[in-house]
C-alpha atoms as a PDB file:
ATOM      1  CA  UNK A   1      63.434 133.262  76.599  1.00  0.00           C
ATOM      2  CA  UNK A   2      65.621 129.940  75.645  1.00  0.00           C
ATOM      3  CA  UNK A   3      66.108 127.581  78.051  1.00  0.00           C
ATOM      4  CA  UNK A   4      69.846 126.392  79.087  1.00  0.00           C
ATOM      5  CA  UNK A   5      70.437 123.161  80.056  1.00  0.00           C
ATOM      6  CA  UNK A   6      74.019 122.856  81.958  1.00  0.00           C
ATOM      7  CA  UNK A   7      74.648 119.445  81.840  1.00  0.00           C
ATOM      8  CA  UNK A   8      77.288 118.198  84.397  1.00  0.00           C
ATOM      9  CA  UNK A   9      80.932 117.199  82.976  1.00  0.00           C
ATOM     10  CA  UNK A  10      81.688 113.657  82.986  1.00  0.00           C
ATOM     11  CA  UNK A  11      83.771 112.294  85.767  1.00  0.00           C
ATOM     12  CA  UNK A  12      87.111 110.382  85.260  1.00  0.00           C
ATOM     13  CA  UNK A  13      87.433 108.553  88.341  1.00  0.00           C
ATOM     14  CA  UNK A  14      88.768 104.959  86.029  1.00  0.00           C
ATOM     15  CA  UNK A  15      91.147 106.325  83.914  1.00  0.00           C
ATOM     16  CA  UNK A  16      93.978 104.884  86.180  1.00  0.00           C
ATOM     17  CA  UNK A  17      92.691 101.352  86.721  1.00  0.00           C
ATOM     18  CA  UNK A  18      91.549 101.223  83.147  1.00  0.00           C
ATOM     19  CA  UNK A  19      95.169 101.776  81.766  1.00  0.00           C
ATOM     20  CA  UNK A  20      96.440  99.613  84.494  1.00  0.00           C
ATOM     21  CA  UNK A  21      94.587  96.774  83.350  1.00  0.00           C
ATOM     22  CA  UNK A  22      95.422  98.337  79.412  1.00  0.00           C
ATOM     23  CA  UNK A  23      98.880  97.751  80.462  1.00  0.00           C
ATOM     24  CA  UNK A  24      98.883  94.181  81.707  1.00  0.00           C
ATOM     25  CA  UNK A  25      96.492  93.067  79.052  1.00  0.00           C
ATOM     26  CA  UNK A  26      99.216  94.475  76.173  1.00  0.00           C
ATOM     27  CA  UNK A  27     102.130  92.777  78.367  1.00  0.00           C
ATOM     28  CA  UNK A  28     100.705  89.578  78.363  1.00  0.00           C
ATOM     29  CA  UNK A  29      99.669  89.648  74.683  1.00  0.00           C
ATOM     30  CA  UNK A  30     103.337  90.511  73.917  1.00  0.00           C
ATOM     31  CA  UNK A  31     104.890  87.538  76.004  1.00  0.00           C
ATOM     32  CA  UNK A  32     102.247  85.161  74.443  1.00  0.00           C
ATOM     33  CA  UNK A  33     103.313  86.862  70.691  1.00  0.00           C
ATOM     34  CA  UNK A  34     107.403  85.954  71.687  1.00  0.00           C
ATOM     35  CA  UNK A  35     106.257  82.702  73.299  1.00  0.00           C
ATOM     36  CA  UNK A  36     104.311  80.956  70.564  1.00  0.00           C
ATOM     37  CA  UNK A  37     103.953  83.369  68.079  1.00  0.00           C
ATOM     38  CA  UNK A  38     107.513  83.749  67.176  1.00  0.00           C
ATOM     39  CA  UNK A  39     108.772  80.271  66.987  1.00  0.00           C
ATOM     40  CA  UNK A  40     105.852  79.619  64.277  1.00  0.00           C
ATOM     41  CA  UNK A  41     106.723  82.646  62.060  1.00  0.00           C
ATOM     42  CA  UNK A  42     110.302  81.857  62.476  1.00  0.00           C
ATOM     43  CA  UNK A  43     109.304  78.263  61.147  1.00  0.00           C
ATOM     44  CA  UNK A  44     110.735  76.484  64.398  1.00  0.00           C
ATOM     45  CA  UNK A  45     108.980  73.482  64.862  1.00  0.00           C
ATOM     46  CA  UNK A  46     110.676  72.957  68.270  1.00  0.00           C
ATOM     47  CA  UNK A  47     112.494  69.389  68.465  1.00  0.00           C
ATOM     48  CA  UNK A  48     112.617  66.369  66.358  1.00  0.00           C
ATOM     49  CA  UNK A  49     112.380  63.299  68.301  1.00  0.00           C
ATOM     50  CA  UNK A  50     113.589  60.187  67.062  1.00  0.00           C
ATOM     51  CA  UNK A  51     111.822  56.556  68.353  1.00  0.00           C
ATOM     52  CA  UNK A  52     113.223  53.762  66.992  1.00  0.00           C
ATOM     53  CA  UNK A  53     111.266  50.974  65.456  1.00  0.00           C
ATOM     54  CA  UNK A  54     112.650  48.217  67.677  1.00  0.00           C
ATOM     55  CA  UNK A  55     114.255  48.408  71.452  1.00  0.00           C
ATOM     56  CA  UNK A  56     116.534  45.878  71.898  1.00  0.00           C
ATOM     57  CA  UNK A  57     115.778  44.067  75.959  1.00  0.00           C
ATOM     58  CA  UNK A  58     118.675  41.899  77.012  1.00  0.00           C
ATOM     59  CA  UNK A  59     116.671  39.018  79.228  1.00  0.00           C
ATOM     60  CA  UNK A  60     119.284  36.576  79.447  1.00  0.00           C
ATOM     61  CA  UNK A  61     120.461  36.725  83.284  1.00  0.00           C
ATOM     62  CA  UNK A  62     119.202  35.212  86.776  1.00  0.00           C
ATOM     63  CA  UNK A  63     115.250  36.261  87.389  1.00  0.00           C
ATOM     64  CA  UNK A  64     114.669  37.755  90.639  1.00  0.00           C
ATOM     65  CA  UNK A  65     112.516  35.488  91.921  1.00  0.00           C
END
């Protein structure tokens, strides 16, 4: 005579934090993709600042002193 081994089914008790955690991990990696991602596909390279070689300081005046 064979012997039958029932094995017990598997329990799901995680399924709901797991795609909870699924979820926020795939909405953050979507804002991160719009945030920094996009710009650099798009070619953006945010804004040009311009410094100019020289500042001009007016000193002429009474000191403070």
């Amino acid at each position: 005579m064979p012997t039958v081994i029932n094995n017990p089914p598997t329990r799901d008790d995680g399924n709901a934090a797991g795609a909870i955690v699924t979820g926020v991990v795939i909405i953050v990696l979507v804002v991160l993709f719009l945030v920094y991602g996009l710009p650099r596909i798009r070619g953006t390279g945010g804004s040009q600042v311009n410094i100019p070689d020289t500042i001009n300081v007016n000193t002429s005046g009474n000191p403070s002193q």
